[in-house]
Protein backbone atom coordinates (compact mmCIF):
# COMPACT_ATOMS: atom_id res chain seq x y z
CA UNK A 1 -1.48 28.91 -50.14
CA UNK A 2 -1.04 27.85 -53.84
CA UNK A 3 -2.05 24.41 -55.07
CA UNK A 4 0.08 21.75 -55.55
CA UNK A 5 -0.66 21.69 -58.75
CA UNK A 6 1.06 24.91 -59.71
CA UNK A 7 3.70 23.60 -57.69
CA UNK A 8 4.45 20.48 -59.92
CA UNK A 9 4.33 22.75 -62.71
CA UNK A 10 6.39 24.54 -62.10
CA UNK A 11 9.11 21.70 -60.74
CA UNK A 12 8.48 20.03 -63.97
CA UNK A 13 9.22 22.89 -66.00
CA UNK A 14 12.54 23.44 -63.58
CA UNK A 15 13.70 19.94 -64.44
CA UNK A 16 12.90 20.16 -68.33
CA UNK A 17 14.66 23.37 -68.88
CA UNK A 18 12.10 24.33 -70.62
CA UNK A 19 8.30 25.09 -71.12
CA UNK A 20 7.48 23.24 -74.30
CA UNK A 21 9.10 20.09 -73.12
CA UNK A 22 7.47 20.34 -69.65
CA UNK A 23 4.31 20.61 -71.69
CA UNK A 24 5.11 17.37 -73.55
CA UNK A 25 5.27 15.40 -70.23
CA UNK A 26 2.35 17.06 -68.52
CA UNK A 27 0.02 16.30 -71.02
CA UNK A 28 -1.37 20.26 -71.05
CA UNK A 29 -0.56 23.06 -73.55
CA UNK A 30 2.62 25.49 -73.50
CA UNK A 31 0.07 28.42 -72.69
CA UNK A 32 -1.24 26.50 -69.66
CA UNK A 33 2.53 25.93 -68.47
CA UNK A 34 3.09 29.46 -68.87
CA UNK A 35 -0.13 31.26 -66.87
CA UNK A 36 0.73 28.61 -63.95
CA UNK A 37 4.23 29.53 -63.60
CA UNK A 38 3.37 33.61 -63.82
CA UNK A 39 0.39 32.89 -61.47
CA UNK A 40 3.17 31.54 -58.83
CA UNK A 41 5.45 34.03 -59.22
CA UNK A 42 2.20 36.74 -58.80
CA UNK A 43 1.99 34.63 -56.10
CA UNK A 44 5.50 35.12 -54.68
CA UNK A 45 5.45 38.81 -56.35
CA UNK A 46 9.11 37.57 -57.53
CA UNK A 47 10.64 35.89 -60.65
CA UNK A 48 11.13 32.02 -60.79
CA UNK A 49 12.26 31.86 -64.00
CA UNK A 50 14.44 33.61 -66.46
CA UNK A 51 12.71 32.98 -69.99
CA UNK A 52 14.87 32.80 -73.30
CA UNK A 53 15.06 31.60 -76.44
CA UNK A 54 16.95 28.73 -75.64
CA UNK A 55 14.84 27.96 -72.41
CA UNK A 56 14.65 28.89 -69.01
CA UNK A 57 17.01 29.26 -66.10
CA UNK A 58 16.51 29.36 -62.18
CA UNK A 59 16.49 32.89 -60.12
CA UNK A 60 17.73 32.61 -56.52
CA UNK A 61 14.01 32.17 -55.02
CA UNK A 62 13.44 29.91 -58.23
CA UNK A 63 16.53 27.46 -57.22
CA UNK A 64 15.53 27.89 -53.18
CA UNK A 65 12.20 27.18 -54.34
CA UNK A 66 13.28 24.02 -56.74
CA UNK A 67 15.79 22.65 -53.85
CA UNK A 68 12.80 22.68 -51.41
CA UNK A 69 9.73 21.37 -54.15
CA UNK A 70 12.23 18.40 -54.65
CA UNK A 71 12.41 17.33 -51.29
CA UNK A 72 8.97 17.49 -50.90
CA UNK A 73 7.53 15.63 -54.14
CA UNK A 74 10.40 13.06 -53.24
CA UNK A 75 8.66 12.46 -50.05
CA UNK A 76 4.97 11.90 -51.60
CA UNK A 77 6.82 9.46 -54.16
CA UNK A 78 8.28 7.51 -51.13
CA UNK A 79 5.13 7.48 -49.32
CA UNK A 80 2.73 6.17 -52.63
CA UNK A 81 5.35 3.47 -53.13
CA UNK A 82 5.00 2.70 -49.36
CA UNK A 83 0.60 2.97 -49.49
CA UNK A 84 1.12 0.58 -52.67
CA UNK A 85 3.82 -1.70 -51.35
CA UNK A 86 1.49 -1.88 -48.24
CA UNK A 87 -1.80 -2.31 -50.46
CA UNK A 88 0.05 -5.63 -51.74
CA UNK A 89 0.59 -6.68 -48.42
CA UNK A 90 -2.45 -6.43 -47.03
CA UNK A 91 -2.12 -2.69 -45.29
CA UNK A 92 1.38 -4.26 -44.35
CA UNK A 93 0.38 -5.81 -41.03
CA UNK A 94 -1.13 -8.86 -39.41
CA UNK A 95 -1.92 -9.94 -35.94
CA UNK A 96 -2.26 -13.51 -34.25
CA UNK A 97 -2.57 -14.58 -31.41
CA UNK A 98 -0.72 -18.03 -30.23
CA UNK A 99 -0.11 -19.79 -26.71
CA UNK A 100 3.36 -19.98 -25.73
CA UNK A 101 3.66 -23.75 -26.76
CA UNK A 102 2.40 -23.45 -29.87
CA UNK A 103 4.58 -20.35 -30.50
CA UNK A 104 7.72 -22.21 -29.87
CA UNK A 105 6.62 -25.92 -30.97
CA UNK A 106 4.51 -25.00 -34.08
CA UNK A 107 4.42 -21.27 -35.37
CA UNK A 108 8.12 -19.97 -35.90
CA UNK A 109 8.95 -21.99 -38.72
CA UNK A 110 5.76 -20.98 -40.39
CA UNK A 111 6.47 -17.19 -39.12
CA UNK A 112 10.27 -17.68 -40.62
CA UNK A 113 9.24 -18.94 -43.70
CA UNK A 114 5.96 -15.98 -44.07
CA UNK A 115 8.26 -13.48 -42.76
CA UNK A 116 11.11 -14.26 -45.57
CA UNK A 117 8.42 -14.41 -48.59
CA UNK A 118 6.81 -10.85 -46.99
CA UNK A 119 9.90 -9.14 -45.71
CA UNK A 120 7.32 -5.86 -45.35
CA UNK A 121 4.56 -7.16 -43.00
CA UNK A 122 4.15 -6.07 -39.79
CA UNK A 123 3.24 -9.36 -37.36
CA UNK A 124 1.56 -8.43 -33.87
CA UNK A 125 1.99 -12.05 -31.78
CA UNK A 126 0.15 -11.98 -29.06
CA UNK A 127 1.25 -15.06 -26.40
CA UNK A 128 -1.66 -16.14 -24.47
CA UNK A 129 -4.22 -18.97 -23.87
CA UNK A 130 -6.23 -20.20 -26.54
CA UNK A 131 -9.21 -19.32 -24.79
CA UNK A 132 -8.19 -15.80 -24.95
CA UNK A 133 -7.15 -15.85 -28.69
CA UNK A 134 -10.83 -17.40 -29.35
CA UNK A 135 -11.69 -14.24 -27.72
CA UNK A 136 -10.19 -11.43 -29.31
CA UNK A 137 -10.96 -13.26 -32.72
CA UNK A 138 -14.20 -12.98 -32.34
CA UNK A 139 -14.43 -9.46 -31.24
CA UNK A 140 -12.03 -8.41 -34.22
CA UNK A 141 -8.81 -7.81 -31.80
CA UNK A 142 -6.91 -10.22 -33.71
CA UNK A 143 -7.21 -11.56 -37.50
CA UNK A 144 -5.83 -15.00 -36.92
CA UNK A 145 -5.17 -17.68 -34.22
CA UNK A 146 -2.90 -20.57 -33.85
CA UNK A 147 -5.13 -22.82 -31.39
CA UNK A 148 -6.21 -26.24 -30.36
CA UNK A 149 -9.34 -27.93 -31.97
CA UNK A 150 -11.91 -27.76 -28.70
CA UNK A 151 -15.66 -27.65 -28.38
CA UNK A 152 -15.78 -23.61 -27.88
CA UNK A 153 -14.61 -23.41 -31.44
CA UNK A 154 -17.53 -25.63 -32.98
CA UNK A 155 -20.41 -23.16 -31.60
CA UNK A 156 -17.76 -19.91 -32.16
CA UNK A 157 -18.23 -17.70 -35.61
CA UNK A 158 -14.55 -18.85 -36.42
CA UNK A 159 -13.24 -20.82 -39.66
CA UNK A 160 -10.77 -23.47 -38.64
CA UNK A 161 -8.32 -24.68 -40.78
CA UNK A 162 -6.37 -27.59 -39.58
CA UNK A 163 -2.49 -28.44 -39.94
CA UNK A 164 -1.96 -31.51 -38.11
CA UNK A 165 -2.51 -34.06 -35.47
CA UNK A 166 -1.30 -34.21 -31.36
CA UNK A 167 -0.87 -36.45 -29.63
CA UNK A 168 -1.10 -36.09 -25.73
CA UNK A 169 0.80 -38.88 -24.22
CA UNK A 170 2.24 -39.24 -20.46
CA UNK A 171 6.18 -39.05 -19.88
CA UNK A 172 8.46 -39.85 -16.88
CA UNK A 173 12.05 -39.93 -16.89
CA UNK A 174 13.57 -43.69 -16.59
CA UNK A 175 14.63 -43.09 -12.85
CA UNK A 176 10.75 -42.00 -11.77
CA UNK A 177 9.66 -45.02 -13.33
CA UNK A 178 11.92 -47.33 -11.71
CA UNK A 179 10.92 -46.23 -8.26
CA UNK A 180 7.12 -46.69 -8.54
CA UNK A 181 7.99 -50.31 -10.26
CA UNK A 182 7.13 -52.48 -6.84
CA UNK A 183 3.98 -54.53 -8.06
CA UNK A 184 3.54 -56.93 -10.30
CA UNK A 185 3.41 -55.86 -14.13
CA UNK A 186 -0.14 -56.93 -14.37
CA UNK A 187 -0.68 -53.65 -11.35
CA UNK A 188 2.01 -51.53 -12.39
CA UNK A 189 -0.88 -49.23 -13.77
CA UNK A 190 -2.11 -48.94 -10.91
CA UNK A 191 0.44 -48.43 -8.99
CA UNK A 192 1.20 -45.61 -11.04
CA UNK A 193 -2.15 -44.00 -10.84
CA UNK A 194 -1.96 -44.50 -6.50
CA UNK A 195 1.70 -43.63 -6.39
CA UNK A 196 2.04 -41.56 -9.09
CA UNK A 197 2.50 -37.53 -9.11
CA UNK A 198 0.92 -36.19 -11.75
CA UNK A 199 1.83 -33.06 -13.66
CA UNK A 200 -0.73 -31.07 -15.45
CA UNK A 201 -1.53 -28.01 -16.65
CA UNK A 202 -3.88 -25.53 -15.22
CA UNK A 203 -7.81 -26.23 -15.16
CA UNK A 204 -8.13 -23.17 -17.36
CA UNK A 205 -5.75 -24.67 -19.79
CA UNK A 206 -7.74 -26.52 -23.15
CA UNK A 207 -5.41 -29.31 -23.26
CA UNK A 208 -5.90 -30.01 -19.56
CA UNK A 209 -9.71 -29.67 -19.61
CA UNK A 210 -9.21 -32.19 -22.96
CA UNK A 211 -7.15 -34.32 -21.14
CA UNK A 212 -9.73 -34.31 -17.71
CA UNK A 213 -12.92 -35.00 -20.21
CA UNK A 214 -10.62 -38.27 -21.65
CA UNK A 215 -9.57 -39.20 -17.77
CA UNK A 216 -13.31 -38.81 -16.58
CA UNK A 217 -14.34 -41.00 -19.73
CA UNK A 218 -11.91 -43.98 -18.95
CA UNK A 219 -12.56 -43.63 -15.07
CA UNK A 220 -9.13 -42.30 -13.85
CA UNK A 221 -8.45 -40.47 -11.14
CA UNK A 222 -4.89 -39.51 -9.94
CA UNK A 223 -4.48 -38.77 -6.19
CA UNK A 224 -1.45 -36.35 -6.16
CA UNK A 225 -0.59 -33.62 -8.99
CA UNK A 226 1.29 -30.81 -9.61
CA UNK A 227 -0.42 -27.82 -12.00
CA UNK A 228 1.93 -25.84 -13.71
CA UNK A 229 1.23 -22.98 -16.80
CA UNK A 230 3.23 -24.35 -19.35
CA UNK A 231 4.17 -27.37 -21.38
CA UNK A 232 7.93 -26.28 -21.31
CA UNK A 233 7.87 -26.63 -17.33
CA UNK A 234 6.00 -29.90 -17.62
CA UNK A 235 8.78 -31.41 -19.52
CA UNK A 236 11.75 -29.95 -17.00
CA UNK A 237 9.58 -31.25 -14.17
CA UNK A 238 8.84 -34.46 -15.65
CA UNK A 239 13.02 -34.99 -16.73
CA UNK A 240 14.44 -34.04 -13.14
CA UNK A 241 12.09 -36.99 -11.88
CA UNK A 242 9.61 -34.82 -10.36
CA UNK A 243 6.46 -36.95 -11.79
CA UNK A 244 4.81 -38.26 -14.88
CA UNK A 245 3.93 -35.47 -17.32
CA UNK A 246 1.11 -35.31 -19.84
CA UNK A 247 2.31 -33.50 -22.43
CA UNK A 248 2.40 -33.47 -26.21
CA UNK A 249 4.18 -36.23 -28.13
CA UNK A 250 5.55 -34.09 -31.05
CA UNK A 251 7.35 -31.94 -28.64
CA UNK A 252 9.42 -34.13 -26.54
CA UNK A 253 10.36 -36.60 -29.58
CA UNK A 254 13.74 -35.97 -28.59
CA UNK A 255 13.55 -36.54 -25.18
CA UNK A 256 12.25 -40.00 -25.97
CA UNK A 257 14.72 -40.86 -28.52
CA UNK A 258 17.67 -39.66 -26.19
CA UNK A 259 16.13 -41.54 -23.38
CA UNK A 260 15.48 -38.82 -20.77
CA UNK A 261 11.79 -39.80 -20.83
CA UNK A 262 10.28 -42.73 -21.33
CA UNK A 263 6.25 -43.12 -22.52
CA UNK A 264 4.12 -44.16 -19.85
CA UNK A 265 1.43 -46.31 -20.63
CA UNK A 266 -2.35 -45.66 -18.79
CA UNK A 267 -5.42 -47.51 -19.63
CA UNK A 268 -6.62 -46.36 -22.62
CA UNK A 269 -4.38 -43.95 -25.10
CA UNK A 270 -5.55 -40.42 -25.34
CA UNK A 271 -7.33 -39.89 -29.06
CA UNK A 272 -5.36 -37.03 -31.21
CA UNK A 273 -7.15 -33.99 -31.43
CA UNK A 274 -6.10 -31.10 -34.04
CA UNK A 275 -4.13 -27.74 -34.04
CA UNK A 276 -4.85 -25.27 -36.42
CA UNK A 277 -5.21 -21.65 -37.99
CA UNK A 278 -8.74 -19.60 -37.02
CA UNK A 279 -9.66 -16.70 -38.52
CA UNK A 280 -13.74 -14.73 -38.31
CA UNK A 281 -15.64 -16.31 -41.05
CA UNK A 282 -17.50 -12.51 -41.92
CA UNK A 283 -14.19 -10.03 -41.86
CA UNK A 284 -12.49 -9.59 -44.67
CA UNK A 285 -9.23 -11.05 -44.89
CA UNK A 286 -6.20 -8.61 -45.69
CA UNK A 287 -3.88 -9.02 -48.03
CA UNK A 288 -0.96 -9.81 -45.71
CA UNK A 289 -4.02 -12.43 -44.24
CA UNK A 290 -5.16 -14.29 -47.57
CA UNK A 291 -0.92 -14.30 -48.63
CA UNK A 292 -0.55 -16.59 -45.24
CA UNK A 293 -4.09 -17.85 -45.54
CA UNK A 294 -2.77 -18.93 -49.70
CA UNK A 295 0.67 -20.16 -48.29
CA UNK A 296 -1.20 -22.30 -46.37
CA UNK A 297 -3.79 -23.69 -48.31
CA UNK A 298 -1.37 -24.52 -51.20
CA UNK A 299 1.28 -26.68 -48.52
CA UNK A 300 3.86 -23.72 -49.37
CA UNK A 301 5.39 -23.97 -45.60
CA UNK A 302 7.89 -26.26 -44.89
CA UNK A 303 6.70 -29.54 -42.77
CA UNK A 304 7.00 -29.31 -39.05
C-alpha cells in the first residue's frame, strides 16, 4: 500500500494544476513533487498525470483516483475538526448522576443553560439515589453528582461544592388538617403526631434517614406512616388528603401559595441542610467538567 503521504501529494498537485505551485504550498522542492507522483504511478504502473508546459492535466485513473483521494482527505478534515472541537469540550462528554427530585427540582435549568453554552457535549444522567451516585463517584463511574450534603460525604474522597439551602418542612392539604383539629390548640401537636399519617420516604432514602436523626433528636415518634420512593408522590399523597408529608420547602412553594397545602408546624423546625455538585478530588476534571465546574464557580447559571 502507498503512504499517505504520496497520496496528498499527489491530490495537492491535482488541485494546483501544477507541480511548482503544489511545491509552494507543501513546503518541499519541485523535484520532490515530481519523484512522489512517478513513484505512485510506478505504483499503479499507469499515468496520473499528463505533464506540459502549461501544467498538468488528469488521466482517467488520475481523475478516478482524485474523485476518490477527495472524499477521503475530506473525511480526516471532518474528523480533526471533530477530535479538536471535542478536545475543547472536554472529549465532548460528561456524566452525572442525580436523584429523580433533584433532576426535576434543581438540575434542568442548570442542564438547559450548560447544554445551550456547549451545544457539543455529550451528558450521561444517570437517575438514582444519592447513595448510589456517592458510589459510582468514587469508583470513577461517574464524573459528577448532584446530591444532598450527608455524613457519608464528609469521610468520602469527594469535593463538594454547595449551591444552596433546603428546607424540609411538613405539608397537609387544608381539609387533612381540619379533620385532626379536635383538641385544644395548646395539643393540636399532639394530636397530630397520635392521629397523624405520616408520609415519608424510604429508610434507604438520605433525606429520610436526615429527617429520622432530627425526629430521634427532638423525641418524636409518629405511630402510622406511609413510605413512598419519591418526593413527587409525597406531594400527590399529601394534596388528595392522604396525610402530612415531609417534603422539601422549595419544591411545593406553589402549592403553599395556591393553598393546596398548608405548613404544618411540629416541635422543633427541621435545620436546612445543603445540596450540591460532587466530583473525586484526585481525577482529572475534563474539559466539558471544569466548563460546568467554571460556570459554576463564577454564578454563570441562572438562580433557581
Amino acid at each position: 500500500m502507498n503512504s499517505l503521504n504520496l497520496y496528498h501529494i499527489f491530490y495537492t498537485v491535482a488541485q494546483c494544476g501544477n507541480i511548482s505551485a503544489a511545491a509552494r504550498k507543501l513546503y518541499i522542492s519541485q523535484p520532490a513533487v515530481s519523484k512522489s507522483v512517478s513513484r505512485l504511478e510506478e505504483s499503479f504502473s499507469s499515468p496520473l498525470l499528463v505533464r506540459s508546459s502549461r501544467g498538468v492535466t488528469l488521466t482517467e485513473n488520475g481523475r478516478l483516483l482524485y474523485k476518490q483521494l477527495e472524499t477521503a482527505f475530506q473525511a480526516i478534515r471532518q474528523g480533526e475538526e471533530m477530535i479538536s472541537r471535542n478536545d475543547l469540550l472536554g472529549a465532548g462528554s460528561l456524566s452525572m448522576g442525580v436523584s429523580a427530585t433533584l433532576c426535576k427540582y434543581v438540575l434542568l435549568p442548570y442542564l438547559q443553560d450548560y447544554i445551550a453554552e456547549n451545544p457539543y457535549v455529550k451528558i450521561s444522567l444517570s437517575c438514582q439515589s444519592t447513595h448510589e451516585t456517592i458510589t459510582a463517584l468514587e469508583n470513577g463511574a461517574l464524573e459528577l453528582g448532584l446530591v444532598g450534603e450527608s455524613e457519608r460525604l464528609e469521610g468520602s474522597r469527594l469535593n463538594f461544592l454547595p449551591i444552596r439551602e433546603i428546607h424540609d418542612i411538613f405539608v397537609c392539604s387544608p381539609d387533612y388538617l381540619s379533620k385532626l383539629h379536635t383538641r385544644p390548640k395548646e395539643d393540636f401537636q399532639q394530636e397530630i403526631l397520635t392521629q397523624g399519617t405520616f408520609l415519608l420516604l424510604n429508610k434507604d432514602n438520605v433525606t429520610r434517614q436526615y429527617i429520622d436523626r432530627h425526629m430521634l433528636l427532638q423525641g418524636i415518634s409518629v405511630e402510622h406512616k406511609i413510605e413512598v420512593s419519591t418526593m413527587d408522590l409525597l406531594i400527590d399523597f399529601a394534596r388528595i388528603g392522604l396525610g402530612i408529608a415531609c417534603v422539601i420547602g422549595e419544591f411545593v412553594r406553589d402549592e403553599l401559595q395556591k393553598g393546596s397545602l398548608m405548613e404544618c408546624s411540629i416541635r422543633e423546625p427541621i435545620p436546612p441542610r445543603r445540596i450540591g455538585f460532587a466530583y473525586p478530588r484526585s481525577a482529572r476534571p475534563s474539559a466539558a467538567m471544569s466548563a460546568f465546574l467554571a460556570r459554576l464557580a463564577s454564578g454563570s447559571f441562572p438562580e433557581i
